[in-house]
PDB file of N, CA and C in Angstrom:
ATOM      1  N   UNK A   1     139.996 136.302 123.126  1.00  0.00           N
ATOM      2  CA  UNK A   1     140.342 137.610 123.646  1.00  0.00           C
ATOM      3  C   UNK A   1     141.600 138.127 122.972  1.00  0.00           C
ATOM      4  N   UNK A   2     142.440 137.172 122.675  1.00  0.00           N
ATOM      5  CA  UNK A   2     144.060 137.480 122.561  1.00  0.00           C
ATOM      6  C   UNK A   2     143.405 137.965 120.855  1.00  0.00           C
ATOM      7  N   UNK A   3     142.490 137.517 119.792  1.00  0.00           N
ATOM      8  CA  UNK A   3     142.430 137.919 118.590  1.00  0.00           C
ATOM      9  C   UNK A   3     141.819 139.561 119.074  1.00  0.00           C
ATOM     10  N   UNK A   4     140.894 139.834 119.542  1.00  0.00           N
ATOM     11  CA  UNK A   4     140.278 140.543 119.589  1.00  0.00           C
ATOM     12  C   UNK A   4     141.235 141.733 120.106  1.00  0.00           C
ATOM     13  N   UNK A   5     141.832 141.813 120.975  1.00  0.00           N
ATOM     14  CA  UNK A   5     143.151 142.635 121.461  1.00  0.00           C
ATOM     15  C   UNK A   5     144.412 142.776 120.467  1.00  0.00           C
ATOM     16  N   UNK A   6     144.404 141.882 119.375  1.00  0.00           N
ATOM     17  CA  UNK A   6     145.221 142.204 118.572  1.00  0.00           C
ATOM     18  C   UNK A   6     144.737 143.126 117.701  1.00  0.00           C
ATOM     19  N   UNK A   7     143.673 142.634 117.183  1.00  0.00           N
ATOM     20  CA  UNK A   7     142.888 143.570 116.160  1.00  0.00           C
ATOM     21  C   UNK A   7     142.879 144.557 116.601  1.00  0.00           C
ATOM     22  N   UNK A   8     142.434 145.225 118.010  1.00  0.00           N
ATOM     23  CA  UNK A   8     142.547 146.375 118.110  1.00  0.00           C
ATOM     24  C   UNK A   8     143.629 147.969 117.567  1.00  0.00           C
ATOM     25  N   UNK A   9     145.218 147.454 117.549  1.00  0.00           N
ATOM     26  CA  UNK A   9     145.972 148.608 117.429  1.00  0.00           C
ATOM     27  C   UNK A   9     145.633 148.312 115.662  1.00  0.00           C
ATOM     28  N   UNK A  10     145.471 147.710 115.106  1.00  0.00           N
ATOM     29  CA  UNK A  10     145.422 147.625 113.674  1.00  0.00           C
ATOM     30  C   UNK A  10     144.374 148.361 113.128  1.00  0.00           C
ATOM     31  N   UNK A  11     142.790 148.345 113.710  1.00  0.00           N
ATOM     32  CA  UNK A  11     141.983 148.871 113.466  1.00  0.00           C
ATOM     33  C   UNK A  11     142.349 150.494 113.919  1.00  0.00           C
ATOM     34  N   UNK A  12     142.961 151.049 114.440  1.00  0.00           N
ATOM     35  CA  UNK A  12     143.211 152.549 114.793  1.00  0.00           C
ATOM     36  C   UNK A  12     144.238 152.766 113.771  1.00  0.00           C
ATOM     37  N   UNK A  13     145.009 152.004 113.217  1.00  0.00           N
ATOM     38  CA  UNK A  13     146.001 152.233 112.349  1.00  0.00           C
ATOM     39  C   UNK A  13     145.020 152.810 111.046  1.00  0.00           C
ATOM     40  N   UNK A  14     143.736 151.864 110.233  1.00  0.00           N
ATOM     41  CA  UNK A  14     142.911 151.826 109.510  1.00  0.00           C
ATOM     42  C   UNK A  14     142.734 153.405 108.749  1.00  0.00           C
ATOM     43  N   UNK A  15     143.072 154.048 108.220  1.00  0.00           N
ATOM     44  CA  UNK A  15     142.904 154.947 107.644  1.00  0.00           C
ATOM     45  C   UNK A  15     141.385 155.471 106.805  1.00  0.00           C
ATOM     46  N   UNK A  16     142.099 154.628 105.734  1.00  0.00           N
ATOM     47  CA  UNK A  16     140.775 154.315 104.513  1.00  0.00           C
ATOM     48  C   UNK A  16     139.843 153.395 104.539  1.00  0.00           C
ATOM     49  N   UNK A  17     139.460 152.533 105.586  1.00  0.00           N
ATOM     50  CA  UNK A  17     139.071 151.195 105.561  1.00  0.00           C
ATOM     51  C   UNK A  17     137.658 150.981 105.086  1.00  0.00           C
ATOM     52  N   UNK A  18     137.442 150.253 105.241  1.00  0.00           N
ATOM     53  CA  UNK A  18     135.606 149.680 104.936  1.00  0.00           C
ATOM     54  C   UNK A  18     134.628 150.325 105.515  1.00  0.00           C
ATOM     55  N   UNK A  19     134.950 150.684 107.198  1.00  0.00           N
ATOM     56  CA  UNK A  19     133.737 151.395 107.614  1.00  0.00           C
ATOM     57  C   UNK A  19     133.492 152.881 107.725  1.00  0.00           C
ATOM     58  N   UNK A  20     134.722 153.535 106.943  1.00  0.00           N
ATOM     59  CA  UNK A  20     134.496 154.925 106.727  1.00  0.00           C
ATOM     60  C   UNK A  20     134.027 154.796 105.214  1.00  0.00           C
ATOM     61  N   UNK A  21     133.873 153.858 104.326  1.00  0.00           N
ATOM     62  CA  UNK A  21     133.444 154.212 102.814  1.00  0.00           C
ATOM     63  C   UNK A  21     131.851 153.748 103.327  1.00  0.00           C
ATOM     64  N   UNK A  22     131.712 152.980 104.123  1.00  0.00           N
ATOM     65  CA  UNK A  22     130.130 152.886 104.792  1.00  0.00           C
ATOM     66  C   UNK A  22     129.407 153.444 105.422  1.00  0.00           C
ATOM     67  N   UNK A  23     130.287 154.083 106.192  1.00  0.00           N
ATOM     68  CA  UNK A  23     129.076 154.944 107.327  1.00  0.00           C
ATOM     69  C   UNK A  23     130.090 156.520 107.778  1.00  0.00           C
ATOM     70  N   UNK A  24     131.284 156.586 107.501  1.00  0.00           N
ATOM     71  CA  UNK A  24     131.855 157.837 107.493  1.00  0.00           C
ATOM     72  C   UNK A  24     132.333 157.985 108.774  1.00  0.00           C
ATOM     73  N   UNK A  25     132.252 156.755 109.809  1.00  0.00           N
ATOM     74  CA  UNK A  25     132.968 156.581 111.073  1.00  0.00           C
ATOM     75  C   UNK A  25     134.463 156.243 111.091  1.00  0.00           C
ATOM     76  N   UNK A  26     134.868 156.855 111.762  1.00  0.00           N
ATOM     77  CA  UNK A  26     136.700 156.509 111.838  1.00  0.00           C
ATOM     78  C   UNK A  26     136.450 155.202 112.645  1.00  0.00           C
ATOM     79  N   UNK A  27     138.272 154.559 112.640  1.00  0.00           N
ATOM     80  CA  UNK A  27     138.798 153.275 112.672  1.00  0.00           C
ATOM     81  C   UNK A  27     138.535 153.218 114.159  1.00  0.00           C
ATOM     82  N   UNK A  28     137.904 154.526 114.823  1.00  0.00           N
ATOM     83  CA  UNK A  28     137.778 154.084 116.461  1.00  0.00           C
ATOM     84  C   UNK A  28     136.977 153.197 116.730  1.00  0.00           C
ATOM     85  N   UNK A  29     135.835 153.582 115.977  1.00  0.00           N
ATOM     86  CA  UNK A  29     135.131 152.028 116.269  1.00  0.00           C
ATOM     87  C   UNK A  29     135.163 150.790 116.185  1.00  0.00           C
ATOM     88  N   UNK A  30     136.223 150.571 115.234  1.00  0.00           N
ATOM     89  CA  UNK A  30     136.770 149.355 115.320  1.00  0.00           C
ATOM     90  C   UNK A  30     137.707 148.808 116.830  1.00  0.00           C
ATOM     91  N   UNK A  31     138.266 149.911 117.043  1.00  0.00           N
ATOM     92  CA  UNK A  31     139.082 150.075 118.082  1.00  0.00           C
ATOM     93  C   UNK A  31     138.379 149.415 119.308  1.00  0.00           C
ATOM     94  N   UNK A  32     137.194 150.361 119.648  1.00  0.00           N
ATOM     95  CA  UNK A  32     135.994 149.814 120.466  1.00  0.00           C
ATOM     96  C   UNK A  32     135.571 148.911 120.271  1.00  0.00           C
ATOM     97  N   UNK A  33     135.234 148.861 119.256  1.00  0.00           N
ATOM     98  CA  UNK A  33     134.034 147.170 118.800  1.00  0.00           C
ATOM     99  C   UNK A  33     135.387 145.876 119.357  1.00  0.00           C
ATOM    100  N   UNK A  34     136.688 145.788 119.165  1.00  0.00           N
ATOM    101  CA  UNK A  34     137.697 144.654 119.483  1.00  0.00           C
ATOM    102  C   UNK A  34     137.700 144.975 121.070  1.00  0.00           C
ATOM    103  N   UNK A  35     137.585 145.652 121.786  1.00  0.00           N
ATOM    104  CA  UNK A  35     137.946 146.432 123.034  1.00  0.00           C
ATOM    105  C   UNK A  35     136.648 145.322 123.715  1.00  0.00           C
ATOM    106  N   UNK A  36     135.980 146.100 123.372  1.00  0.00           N
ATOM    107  CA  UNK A  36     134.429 145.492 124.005  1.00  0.00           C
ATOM    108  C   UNK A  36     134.206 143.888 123.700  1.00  0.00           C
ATOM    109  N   UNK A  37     134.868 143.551 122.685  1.00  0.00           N
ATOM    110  CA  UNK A  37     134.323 142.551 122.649  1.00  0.00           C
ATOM    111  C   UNK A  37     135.543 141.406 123.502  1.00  0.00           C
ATOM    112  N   UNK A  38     137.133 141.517 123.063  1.00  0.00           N
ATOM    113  CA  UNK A  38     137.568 141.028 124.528  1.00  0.00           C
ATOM    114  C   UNK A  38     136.746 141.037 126.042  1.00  0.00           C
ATOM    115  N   UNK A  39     136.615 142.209 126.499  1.00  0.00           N
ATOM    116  CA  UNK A  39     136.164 142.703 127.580  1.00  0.00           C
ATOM    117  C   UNK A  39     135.000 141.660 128.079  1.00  0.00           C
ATOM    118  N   UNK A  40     134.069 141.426 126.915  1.00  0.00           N
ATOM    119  CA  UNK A  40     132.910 140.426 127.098  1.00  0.00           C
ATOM    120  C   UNK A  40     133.214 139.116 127.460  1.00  0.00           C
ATOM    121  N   UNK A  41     133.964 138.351 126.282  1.00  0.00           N
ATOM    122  CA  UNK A  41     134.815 137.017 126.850  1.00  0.00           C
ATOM    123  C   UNK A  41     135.616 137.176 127.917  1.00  0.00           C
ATOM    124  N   UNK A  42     135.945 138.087 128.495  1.00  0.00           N
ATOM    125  CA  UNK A  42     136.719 138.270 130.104  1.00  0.00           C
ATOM    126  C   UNK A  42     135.808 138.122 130.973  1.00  0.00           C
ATOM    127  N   UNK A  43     134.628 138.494 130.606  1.00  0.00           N
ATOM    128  CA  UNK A  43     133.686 138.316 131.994  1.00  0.00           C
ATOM    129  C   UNK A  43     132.637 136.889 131.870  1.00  0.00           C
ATOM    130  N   UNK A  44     133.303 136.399 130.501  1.00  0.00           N
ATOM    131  CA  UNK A  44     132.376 134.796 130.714  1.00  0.00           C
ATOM    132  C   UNK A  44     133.867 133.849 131.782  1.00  0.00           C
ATOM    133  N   UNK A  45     134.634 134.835 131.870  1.00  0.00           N
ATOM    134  CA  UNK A  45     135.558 133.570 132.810  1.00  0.00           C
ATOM    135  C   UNK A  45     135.600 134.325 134.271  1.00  0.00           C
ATOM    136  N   UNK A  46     134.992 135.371 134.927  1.00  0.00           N
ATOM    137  CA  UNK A  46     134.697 135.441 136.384  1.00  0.00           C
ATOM    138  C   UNK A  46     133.591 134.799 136.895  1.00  0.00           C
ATOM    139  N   UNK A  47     133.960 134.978 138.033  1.00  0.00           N
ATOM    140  CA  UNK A  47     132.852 134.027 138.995  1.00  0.00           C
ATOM    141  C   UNK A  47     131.903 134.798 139.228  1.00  0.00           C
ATOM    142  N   UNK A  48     130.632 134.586 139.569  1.00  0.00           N
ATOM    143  CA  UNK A  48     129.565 135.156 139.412  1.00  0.00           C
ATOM    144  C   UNK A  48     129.792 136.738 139.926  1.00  0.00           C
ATOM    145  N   UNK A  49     130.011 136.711 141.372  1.00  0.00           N
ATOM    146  CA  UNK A  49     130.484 137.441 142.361  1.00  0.00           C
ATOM    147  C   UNK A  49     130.706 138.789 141.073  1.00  0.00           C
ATOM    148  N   UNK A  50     132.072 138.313 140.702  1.00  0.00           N
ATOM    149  CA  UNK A  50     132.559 139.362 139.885  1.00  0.00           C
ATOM    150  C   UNK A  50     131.975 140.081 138.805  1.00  0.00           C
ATOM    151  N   UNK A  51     131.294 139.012 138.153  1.00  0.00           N
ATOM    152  CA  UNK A  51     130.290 139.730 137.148  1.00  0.00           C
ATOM    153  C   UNK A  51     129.380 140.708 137.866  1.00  0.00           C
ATOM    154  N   UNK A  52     128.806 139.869 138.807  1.00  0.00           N
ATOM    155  CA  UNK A  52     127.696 141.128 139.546  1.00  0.00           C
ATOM    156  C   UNK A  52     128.077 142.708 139.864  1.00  0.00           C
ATOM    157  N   UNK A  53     129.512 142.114 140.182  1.00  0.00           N
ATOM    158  CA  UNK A  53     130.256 143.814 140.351  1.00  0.00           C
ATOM    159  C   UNK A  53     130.218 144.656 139.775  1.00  0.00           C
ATOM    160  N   UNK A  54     130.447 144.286 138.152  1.00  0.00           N
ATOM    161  CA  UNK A  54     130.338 145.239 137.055  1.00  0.00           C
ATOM    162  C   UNK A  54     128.521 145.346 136.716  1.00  0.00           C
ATOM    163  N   UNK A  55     127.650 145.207 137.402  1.00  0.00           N
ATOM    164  CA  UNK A  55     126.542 145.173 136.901  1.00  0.00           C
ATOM    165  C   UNK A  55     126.247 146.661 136.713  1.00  0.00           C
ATOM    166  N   UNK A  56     126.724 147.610 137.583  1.00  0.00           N
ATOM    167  CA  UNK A  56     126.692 148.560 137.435  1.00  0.00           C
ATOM    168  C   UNK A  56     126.775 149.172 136.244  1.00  0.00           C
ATOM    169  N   UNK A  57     127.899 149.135 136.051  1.00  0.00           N
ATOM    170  CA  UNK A  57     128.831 149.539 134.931  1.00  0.00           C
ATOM    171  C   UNK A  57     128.200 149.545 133.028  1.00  0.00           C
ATOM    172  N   UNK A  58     127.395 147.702 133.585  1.00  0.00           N
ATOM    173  CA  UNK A  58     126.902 147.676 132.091  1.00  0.00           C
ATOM    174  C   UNK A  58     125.775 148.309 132.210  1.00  0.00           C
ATOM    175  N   UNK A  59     125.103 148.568 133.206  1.00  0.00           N
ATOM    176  CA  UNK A  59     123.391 149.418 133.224  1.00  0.00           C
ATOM    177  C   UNK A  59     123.946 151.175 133.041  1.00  0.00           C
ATOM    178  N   UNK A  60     125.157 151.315 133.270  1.00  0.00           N
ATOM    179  CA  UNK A  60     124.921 152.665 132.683  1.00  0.00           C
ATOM    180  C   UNK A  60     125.879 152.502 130.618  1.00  0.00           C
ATOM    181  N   UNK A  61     126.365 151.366 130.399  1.00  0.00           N
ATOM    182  CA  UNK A  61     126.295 151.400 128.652  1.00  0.00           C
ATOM    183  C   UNK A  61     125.031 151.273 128.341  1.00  0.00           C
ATOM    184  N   UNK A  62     124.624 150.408 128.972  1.00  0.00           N
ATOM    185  CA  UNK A  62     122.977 150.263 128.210  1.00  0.00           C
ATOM    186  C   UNK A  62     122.460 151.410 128.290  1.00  0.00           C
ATOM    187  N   UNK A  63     122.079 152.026 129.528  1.00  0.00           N
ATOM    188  CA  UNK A  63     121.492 153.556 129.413  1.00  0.00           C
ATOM    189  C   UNK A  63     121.722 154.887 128.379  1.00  0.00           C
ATOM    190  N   UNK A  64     123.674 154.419 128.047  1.00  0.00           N
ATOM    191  CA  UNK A  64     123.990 155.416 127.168  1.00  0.00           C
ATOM    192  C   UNK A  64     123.813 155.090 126.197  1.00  0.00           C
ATOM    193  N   UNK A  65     123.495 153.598 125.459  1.00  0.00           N
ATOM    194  CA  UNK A  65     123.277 153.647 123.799  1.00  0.00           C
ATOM    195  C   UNK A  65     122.044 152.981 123.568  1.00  0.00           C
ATOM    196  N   UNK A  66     121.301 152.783 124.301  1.00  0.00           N
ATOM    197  CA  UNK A  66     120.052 152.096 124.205  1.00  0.00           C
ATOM    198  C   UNK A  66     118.487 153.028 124.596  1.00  0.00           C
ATOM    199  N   UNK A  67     117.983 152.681 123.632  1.00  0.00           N
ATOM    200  CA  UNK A  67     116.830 154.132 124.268  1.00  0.00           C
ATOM    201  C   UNK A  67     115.367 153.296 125.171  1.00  0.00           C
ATOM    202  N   UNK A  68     115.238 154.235 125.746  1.00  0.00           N
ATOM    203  CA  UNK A  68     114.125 153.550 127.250  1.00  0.00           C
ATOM    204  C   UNK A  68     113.277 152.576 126.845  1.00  0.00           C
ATOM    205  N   UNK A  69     112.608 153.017 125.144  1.00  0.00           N
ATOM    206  CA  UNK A  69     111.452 151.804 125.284  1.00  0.00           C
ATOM    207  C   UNK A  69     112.549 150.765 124.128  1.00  0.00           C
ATOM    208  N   UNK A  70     113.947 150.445 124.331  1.00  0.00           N
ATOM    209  CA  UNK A  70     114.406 149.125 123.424  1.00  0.00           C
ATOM    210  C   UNK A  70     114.525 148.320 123.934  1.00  0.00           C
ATOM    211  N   UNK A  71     113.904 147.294 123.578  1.00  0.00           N
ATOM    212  CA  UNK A  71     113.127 145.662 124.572  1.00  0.00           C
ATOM    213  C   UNK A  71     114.582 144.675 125.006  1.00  0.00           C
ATOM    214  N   UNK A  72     115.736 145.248 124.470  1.00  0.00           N
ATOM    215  CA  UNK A  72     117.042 144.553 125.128  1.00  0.00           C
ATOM    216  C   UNK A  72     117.369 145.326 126.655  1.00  0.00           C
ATOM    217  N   UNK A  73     117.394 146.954 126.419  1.00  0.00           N
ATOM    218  CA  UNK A  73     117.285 147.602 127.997  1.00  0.00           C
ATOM    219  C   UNK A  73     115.916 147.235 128.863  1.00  0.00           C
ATOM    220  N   UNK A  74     115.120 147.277 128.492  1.00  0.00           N
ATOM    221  CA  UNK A  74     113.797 146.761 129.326  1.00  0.00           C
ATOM    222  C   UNK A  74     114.236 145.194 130.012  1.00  0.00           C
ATOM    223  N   UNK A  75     114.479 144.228 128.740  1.00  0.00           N
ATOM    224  CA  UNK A  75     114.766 143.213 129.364  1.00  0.00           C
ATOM    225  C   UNK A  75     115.802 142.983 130.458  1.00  0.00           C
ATOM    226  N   UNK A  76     117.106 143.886 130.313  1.00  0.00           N
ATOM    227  CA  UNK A  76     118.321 143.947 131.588  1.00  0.00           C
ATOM    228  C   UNK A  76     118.028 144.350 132.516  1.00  0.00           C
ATOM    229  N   UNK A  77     117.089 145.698 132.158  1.00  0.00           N
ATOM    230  CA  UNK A  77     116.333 145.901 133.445  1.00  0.00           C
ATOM    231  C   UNK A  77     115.895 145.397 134.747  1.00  0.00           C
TER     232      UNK A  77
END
């Protein structure tokens, strides 16, 4: 988590980097992609309870970047 949270202010710093000569996306996504991915290893250390809490939460990311018939939202479903 602690790498992934570091990377983050560095990747917003990113100006010119790799994934704007690739796909023409700014350094936010990097920003996000370290964000999210701490966030993930945070919830392999709550207790079930807690995960369930956020179940919410991840059924509406899935809803927003996943389209109805993609067999990863079907499967969370």
């Amino acid at each position: 988590m602690e790498i992934h949270l570091a990377k983050a202010p560095a990747a917003e710093e990113e100006v010119f980097g790799w994934r704007r000569l690739w796909s023409g996306a700014t350094a936010r996504e990097g920003v996000w992609s370290n964000l999210r991915s701490a966030d993930v290893l945070l919830l392999q250390l709550v207790s079930d309870q807690e995960a369930a809490g956020r179940a919410s939460e991840v059924m509406t990311l899935v809803e927003r970047h996943l389209g109805k018939d993609d067999p990863q939202r079907i499967r969370l479903a």
